[in-house]
C-alpha atoms as a PDB file:
ATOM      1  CA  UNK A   1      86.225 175.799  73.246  1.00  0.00           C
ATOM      2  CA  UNK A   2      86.994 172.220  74.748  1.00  0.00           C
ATOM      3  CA  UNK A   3      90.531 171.708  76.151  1.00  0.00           C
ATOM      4  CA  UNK A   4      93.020 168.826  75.202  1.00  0.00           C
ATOM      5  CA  UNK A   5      91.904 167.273  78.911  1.00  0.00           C
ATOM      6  CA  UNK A   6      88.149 166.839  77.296  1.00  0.00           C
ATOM      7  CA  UNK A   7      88.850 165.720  73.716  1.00  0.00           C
ATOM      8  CA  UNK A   8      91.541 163.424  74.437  1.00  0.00           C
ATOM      9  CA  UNK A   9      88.555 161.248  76.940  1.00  0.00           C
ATOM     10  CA  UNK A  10      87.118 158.470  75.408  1.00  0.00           C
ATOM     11  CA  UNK A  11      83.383 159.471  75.527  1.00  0.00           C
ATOM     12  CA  UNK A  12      84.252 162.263  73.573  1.00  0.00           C
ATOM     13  CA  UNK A  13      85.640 160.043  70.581  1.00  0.00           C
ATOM     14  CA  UNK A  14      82.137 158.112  70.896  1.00  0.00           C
ATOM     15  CA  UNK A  15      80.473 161.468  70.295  1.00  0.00           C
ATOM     16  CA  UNK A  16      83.122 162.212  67.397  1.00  0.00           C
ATOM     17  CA  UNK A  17      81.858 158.750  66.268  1.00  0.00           C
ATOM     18  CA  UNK A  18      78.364 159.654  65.963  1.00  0.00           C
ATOM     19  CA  UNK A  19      78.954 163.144  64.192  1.00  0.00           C
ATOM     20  CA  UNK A  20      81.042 161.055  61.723  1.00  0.00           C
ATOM     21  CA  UNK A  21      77.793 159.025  61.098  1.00  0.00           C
ATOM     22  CA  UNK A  22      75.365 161.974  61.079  1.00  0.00           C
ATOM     23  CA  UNK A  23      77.837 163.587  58.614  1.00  0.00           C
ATOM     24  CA  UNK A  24      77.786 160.511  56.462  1.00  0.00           C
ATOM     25  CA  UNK A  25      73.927 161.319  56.237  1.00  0.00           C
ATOM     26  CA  UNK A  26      74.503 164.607  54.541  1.00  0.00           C
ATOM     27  CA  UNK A  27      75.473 165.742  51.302  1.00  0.00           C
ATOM     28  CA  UNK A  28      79.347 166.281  51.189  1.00  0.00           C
ATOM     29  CA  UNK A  29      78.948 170.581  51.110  1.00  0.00           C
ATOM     30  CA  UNK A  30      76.777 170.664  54.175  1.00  0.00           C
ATOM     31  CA  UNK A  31      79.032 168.011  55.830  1.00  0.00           C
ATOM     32  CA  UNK A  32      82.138 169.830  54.877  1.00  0.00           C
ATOM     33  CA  UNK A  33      80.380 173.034  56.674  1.00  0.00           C
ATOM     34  CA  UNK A  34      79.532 171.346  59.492  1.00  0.00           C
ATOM     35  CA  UNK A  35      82.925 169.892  59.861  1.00  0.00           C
ATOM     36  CA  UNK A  36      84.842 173.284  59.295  1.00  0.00           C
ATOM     37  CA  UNK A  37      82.878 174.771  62.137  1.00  0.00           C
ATOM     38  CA  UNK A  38      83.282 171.988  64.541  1.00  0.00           C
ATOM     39  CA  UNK A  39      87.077 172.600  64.121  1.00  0.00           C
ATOM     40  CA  UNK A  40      86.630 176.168  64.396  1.00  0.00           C
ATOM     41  CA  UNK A  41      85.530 175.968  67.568  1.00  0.00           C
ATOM     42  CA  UNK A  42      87.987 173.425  68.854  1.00  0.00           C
ATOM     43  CA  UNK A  43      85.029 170.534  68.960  1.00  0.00           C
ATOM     44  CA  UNK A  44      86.792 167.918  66.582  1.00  0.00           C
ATOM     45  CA  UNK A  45      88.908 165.224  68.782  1.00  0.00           C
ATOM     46  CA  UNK A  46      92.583 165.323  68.793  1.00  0.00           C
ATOM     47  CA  UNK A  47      94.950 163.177  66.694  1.00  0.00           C
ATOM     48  CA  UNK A  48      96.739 160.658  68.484  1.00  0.00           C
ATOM     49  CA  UNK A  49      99.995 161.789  68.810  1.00  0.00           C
ATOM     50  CA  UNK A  50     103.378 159.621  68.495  1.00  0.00           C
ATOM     51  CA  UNK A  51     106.544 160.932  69.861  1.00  0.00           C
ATOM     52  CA  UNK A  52     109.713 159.404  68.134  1.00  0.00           C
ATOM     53  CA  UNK A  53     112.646 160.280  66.961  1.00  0.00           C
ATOM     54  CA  UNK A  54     112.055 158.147  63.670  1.00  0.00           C
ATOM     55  CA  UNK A  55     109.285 160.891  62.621  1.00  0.00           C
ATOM     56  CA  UNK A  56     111.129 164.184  62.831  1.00  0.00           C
ATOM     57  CA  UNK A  57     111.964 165.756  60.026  1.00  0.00           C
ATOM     58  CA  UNK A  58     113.964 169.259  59.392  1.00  0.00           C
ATOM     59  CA  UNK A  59     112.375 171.761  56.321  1.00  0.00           C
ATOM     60  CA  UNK A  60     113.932 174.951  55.608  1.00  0.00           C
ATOM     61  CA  UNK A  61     115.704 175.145  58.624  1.00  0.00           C
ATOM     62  CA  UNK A  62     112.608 174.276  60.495  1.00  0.00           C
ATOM     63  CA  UNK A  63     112.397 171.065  62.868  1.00  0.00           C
ATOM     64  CA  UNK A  64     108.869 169.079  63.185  1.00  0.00           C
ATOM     65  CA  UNK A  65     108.115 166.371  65.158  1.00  0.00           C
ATOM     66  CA  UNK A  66     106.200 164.570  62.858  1.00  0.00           C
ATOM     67  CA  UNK A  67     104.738 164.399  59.314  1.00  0.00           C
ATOM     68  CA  UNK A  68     102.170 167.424  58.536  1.00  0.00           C
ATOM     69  CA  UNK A  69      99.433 166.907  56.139  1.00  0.00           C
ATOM     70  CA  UNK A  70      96.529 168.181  55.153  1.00  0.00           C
ATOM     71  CA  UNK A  71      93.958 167.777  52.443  1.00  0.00           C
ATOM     72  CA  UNK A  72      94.468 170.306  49.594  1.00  0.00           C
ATOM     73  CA  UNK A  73      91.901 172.629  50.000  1.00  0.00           C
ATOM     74  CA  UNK A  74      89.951 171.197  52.867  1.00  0.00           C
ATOM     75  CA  UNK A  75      90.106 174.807  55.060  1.00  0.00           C
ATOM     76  CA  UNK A  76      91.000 176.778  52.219  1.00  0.00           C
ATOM     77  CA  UNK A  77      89.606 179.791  53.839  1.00  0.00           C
ATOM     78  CA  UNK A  78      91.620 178.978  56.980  1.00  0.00           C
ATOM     79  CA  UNK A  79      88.560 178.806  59.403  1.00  0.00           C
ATOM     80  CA  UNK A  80      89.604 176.656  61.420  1.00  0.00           C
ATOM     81  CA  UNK A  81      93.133 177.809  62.051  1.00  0.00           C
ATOM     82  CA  UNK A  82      94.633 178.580  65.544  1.00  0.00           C
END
């Protein structure tokens, strides 16, 4: 939806800020709902993102750049995948 030009500006993060606070209003199913669509459609900021050498890691043959983690079961129906 939004590029990596928008989400990475700093009024963006202020509106990411006030969804986090609306959210915090909810109870934690429609709040999850919200959240999963708001990924979905590429409206959740990015995630700062360090490059280093120190990071890196190599699994199954498989280089990444940095850690990868993820809540168990947060997008367990993959909704928000790209």
């Amino acid at each position: 939806f939004w590029g990596p030009e928008v989400r990475s500006y700093p009024p963006y993060h202020f509106l990411a800020d006030s969804a986090m606070a609306l959210f915090k209003t909810m109870d934690p199913e429609t709040a999850h709902h919200y959240s999963i669509m708001a990924m979905k459609y590429g409206l959740a900021p990015l995630g700062h993102q360090t490059k280093t050498d120190r990071l890196a890691s190599e699994v199954c043959g498989m280089r990444f750049s940095a850690p990868i983690g993820l809540a168990a079961g947060f997008d367990k129906q993959g909704d928000a995948v790209r």
